[in-house]
N, C-alpha and C. Protein backbone atom coordinates (compact mmCIF):
# COMPACT_ATOMS: atom_id res chain seq x y z
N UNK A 1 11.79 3.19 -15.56
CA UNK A 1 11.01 2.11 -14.98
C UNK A 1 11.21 2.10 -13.47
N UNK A 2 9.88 2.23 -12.44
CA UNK A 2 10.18 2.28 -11.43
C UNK A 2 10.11 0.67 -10.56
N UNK A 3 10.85 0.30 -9.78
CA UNK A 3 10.50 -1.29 -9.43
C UNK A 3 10.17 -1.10 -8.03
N UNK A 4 9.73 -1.60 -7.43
CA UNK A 4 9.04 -1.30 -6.15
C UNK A 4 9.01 -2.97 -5.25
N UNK A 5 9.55 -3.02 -3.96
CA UNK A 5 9.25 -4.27 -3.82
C UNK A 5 8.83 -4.51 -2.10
N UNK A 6 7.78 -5.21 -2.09
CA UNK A 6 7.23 -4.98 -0.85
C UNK A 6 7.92 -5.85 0.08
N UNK A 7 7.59 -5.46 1.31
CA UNK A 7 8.21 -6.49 2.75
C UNK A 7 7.15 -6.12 3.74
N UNK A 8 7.16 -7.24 4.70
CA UNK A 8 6.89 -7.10 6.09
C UNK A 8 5.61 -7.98 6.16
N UNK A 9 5.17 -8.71 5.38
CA UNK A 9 4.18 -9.78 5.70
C UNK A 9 4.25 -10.81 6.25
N UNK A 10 3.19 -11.52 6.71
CA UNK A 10 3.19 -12.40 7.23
C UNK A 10 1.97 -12.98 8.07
N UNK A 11 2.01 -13.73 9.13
CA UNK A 11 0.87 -14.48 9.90
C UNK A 11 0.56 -13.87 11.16
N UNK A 12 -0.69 -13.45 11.79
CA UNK A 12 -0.94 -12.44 12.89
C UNK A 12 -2.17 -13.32 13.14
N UNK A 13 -2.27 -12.82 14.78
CA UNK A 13 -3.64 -13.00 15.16
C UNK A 13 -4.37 -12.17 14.89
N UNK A 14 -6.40 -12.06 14.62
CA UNK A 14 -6.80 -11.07 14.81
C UNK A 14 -6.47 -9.96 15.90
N UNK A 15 -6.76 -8.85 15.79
CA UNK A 15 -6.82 -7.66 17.14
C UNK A 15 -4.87 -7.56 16.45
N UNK A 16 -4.32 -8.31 16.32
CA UNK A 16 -2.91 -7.22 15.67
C UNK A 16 -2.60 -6.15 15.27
N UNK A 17 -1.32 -6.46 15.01
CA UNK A 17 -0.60 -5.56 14.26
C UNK A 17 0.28 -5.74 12.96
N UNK A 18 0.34 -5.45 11.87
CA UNK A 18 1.90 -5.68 10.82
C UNK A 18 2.21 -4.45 10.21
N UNK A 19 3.43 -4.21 10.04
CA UNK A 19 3.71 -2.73 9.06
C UNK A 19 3.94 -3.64 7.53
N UNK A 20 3.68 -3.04 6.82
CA UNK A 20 4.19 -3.43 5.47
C UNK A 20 4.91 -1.86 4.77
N UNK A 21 6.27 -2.71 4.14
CA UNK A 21 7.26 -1.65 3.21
C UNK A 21 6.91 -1.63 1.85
N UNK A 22 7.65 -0.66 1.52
CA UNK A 22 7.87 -0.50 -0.05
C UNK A 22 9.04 0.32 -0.37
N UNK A 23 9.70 -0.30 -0.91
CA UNK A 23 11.30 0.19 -1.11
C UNK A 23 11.36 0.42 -2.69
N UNK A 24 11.39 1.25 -3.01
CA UNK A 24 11.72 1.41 -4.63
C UNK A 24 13.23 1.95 -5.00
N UNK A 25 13.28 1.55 -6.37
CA UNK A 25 14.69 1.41 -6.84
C UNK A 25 15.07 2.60 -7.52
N UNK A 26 14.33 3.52 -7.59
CA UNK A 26 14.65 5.43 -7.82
C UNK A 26 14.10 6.16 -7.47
N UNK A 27 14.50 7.21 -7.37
CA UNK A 27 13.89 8.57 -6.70
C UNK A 27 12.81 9.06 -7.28
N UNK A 28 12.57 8.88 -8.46
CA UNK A 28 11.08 9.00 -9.23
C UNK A 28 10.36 8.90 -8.10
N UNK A 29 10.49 7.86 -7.82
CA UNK A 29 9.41 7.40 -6.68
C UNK A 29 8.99 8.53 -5.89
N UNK A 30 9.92 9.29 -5.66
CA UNK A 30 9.20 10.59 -4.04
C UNK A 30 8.54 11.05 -5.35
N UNK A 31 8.17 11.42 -6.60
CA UNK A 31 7.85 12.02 -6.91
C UNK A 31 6.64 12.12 -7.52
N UNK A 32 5.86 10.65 -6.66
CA UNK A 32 4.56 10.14 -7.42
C UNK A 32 4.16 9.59 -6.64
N UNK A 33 2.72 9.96 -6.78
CA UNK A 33 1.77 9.08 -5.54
C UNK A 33 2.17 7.40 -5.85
N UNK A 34 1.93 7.21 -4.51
CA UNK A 34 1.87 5.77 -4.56
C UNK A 34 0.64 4.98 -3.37
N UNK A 35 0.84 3.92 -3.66
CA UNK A 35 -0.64 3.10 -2.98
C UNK A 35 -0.57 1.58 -2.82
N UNK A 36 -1.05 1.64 -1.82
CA UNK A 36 -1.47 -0.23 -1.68
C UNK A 36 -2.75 -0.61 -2.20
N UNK A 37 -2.73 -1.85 -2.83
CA UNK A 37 -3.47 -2.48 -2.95
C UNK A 37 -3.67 -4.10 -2.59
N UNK A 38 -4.64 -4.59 -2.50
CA UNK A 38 -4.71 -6.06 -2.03
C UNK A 38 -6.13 -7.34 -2.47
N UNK A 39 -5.45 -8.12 -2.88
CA UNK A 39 -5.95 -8.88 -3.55
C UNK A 39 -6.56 -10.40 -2.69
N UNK A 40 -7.36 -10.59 -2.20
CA UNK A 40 -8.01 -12.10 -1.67
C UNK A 40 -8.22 -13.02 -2.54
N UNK A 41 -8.38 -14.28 -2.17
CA UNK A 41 -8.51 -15.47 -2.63
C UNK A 41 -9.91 -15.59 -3.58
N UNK A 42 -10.08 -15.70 -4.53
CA UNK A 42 -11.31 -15.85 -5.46
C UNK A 42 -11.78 -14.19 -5.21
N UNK A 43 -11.07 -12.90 -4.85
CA UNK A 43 -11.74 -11.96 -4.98
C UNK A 43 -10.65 -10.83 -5.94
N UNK A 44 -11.08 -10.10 -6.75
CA UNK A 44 -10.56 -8.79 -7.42
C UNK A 44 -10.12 -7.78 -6.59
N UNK A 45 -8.61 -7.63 -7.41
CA UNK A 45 -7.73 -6.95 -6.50
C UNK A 45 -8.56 -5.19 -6.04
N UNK A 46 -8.28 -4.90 -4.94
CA UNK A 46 -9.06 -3.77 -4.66
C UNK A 46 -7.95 -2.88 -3.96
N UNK A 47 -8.96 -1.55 -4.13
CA UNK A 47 -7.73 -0.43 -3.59
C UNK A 47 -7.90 -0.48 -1.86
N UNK A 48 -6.87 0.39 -1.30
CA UNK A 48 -6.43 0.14 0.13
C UNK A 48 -6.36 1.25 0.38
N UNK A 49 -4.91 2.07 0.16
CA UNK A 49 -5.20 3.36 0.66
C UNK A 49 -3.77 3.61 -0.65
N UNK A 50 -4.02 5.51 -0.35
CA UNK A 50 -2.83 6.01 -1.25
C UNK A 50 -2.26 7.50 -0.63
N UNK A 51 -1.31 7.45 -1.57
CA UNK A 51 -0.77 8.74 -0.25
C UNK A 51 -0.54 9.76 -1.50
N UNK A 52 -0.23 11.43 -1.86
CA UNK A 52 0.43 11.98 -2.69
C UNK A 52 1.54 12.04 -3.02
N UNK A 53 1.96 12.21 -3.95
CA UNK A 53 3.97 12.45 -4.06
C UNK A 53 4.30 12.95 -2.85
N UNK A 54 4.08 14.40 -1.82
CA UNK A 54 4.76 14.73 -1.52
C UNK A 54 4.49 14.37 -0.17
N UNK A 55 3.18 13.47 0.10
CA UNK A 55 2.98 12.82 1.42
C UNK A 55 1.70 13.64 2.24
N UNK A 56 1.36 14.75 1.43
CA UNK A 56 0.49 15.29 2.34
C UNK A 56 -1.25 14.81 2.55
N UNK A 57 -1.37 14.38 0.93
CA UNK A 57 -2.62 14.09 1.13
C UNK A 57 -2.42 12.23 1.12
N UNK A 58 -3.83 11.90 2.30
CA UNK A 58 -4.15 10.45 2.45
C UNK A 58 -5.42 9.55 1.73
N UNK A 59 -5.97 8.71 1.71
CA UNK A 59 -6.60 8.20 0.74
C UNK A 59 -7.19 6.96 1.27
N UNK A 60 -8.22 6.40 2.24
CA UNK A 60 -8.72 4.77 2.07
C UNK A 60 -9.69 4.69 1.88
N UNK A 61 -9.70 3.18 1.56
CA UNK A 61 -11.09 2.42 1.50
C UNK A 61 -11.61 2.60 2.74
N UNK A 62 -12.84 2.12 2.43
CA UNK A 62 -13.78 2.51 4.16
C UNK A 62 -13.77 1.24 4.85
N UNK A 63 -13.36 -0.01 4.21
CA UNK A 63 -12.94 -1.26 5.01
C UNK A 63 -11.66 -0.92 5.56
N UNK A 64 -10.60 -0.06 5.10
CA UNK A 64 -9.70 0.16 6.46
C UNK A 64 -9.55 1.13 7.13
N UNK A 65 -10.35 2.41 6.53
CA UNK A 65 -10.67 3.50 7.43
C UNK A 65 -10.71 3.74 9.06
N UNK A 66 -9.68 4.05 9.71
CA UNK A 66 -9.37 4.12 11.48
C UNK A 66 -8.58 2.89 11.54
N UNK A 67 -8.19 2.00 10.64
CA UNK A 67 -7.23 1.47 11.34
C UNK A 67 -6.12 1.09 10.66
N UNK A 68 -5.80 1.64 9.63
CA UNK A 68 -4.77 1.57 8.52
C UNK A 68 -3.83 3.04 8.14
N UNK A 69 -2.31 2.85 8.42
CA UNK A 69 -1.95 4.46 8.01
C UNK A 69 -1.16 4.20 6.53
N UNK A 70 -1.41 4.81 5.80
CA UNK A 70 0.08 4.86 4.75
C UNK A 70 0.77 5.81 5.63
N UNK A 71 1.90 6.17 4.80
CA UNK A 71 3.00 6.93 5.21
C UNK A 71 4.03 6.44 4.26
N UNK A 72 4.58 8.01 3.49
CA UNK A 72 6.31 7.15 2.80
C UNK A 72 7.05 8.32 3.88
N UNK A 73 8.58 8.07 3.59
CA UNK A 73 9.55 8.08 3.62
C UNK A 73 10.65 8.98 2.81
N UNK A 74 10.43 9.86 1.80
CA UNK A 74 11.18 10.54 0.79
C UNK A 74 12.49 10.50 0.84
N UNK A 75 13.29 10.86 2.06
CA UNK A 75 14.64 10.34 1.92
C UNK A 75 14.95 9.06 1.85
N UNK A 76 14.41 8.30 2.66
CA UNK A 76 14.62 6.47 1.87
C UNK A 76 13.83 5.95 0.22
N UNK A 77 12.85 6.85 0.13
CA UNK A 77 12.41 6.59 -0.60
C UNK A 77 11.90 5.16 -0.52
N UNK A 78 10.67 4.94 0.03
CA UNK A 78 10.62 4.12 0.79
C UNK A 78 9.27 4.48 1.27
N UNK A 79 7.79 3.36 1.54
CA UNK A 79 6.39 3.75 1.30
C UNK A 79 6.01 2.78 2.57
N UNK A 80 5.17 3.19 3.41
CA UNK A 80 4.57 2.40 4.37
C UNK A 80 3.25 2.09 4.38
N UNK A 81 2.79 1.11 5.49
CA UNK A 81 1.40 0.85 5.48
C UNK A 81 1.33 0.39 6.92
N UNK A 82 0.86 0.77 8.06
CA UNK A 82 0.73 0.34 9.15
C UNK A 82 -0.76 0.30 9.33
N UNK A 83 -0.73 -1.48 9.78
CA UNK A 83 -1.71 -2.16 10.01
C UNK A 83 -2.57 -2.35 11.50
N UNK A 84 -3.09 -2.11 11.80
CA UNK A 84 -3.60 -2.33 13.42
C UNK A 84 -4.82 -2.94 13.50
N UNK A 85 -5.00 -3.45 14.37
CA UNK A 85 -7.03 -4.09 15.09
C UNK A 85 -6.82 -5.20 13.74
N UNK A 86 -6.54 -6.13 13.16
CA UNK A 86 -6.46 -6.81 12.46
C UNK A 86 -7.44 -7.32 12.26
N UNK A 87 -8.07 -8.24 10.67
CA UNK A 87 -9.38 -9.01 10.98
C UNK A 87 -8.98 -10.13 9.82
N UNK A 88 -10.14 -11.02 10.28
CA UNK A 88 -9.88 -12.59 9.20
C UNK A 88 -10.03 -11.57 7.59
N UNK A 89 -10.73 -10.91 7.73
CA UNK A 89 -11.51 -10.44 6.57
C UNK A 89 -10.01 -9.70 6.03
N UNK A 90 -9.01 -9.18 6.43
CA UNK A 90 -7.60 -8.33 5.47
C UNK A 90 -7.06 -9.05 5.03
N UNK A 91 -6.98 -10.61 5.10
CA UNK A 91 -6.22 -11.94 4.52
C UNK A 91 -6.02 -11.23 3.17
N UNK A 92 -4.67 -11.19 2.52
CA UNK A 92 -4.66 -10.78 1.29
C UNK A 92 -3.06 -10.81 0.66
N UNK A 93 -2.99 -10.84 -0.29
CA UNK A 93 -1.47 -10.50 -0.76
C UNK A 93 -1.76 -9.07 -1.02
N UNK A 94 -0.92 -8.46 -0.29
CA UNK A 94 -0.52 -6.85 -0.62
C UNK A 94 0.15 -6.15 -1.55
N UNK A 95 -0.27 -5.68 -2.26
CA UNK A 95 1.06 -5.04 -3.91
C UNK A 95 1.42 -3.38 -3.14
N UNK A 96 1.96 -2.80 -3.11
CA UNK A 96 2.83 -1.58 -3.66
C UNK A 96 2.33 -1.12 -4.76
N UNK A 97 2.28 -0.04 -5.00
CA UNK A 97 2.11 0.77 -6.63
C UNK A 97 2.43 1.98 -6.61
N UNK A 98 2.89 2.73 -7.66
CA UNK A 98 2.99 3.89 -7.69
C UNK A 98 2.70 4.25 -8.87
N UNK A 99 2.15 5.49 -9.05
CA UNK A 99 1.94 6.30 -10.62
C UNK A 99 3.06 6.72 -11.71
N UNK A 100 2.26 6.38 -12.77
CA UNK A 100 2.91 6.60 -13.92
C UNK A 100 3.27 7.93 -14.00
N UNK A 101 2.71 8.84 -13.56
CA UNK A 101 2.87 9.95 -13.75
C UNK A 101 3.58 10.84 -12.66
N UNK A 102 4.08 11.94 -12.70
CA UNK A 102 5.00 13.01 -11.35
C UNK A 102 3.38 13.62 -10.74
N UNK A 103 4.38 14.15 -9.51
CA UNK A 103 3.23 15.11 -8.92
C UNK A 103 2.06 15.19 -8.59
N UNK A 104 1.41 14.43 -8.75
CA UNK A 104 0.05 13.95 -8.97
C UNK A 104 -0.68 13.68 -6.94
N UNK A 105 -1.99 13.69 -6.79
CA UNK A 105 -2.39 13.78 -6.27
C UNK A 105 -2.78 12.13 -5.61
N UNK A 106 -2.48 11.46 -4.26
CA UNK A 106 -3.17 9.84 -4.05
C UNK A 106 -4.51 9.81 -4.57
N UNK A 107 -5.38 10.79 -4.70
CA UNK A 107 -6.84 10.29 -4.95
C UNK A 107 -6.99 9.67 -6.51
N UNK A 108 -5.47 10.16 -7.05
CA UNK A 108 -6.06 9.53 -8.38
C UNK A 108 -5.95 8.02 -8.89
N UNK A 109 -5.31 7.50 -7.50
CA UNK A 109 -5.69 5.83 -7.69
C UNK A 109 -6.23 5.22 -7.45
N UNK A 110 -7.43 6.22 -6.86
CA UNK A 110 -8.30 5.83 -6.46
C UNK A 110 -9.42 4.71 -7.79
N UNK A 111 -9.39 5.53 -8.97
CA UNK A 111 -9.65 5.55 -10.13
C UNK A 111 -8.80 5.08 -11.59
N UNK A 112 -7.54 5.45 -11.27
CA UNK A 112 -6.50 5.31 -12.49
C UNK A 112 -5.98 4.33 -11.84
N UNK A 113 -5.41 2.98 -12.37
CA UNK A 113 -4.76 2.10 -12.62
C UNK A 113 -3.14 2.44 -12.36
N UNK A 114 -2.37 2.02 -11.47
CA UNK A 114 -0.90 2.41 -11.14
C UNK A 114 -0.30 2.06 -12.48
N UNK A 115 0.91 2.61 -13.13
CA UNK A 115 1.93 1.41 -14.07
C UNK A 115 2.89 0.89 -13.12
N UNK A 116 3.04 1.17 -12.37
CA UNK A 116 4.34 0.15 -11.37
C UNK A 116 3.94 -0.53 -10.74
N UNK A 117 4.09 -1.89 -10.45
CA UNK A 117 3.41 -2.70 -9.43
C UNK A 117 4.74 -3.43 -8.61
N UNK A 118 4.72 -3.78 -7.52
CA UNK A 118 5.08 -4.79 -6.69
C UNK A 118 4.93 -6.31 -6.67
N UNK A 119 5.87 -7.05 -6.49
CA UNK A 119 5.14 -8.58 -6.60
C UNK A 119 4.18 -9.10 -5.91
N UNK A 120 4.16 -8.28 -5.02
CA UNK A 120 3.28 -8.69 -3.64
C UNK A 120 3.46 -9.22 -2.15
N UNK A 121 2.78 -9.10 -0.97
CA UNK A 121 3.47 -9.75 0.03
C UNK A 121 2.64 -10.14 0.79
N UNK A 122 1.95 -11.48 1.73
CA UNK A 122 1.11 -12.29 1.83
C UNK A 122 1.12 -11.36 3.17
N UNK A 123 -0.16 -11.49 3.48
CA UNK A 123 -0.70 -11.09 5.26
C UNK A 123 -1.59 -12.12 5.52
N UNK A 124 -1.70 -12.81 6.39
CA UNK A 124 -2.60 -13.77 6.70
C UNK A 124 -2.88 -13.29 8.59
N UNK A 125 -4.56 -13.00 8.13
CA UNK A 125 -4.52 -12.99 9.92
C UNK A 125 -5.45 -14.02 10.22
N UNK A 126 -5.62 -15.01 11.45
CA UNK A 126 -5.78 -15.59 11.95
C UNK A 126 -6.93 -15.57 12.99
N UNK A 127 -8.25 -16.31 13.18
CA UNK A 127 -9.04 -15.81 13.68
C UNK A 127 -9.11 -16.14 15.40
């Protein structure tokens, strides 16, 4: 069971910045794509971006396309998301996820459903 738990949210003006973490609790983790996702108020949680196990390949939506990076970490084991140009419209609780499966490629969450999730971590930007 992989547990995954996010950090780094919080309240920004538009035109910002926030990084958001993901710290997981085993090494499985380097060994499976993982991904953000984010969920708004009265809206269905949607995908964000995803990265591959081994970090090479990247993955977003076209609402954050140029201004959103993933990036993990393999020796911390440990998953990023750096946020920039901020807008009212990213207001969201952010989850973490990673695949059920090894080795695997980010595009496939694009489509497949993570089994590990994060509790989540609030971003609120400010207009």
């Amino acid at each position: 069971q992989v547990q995954v738990v996010e950090s780094g949210g919080g309240l920004v003006q538009a035109g910002g910045s926030l990084r958001l973490s993901c710290a997981a609790s085993e090494r499985t983790f380097n060994m499976r794509a993982m991904g953000w996702f984010r969920q708004a108020p009265g809206k269905e949680r949607e995908f964000v971006a995803s990265i591959t196990w081994n970090g090479i390949g990247t993955y977003y939506s076209d609402s954050v396309k140029g201004r959103f990076t993933i990036s993990r970490d393999r020796a911390k084991n440990t998953g990023f998301l750096q946020m920039s140009s901020l807008k009212p419209e990213d207001t969201a609780v952010y989850y973490c996820a990673a695949d059920g499966q090894l080795y695997r490629s980010g595009s496939v969450l694009l489509t497949s459903p993570p089994d590990y999730w994060g509790q989540g971590t609030q971003v609120t930007v400010s207009s």
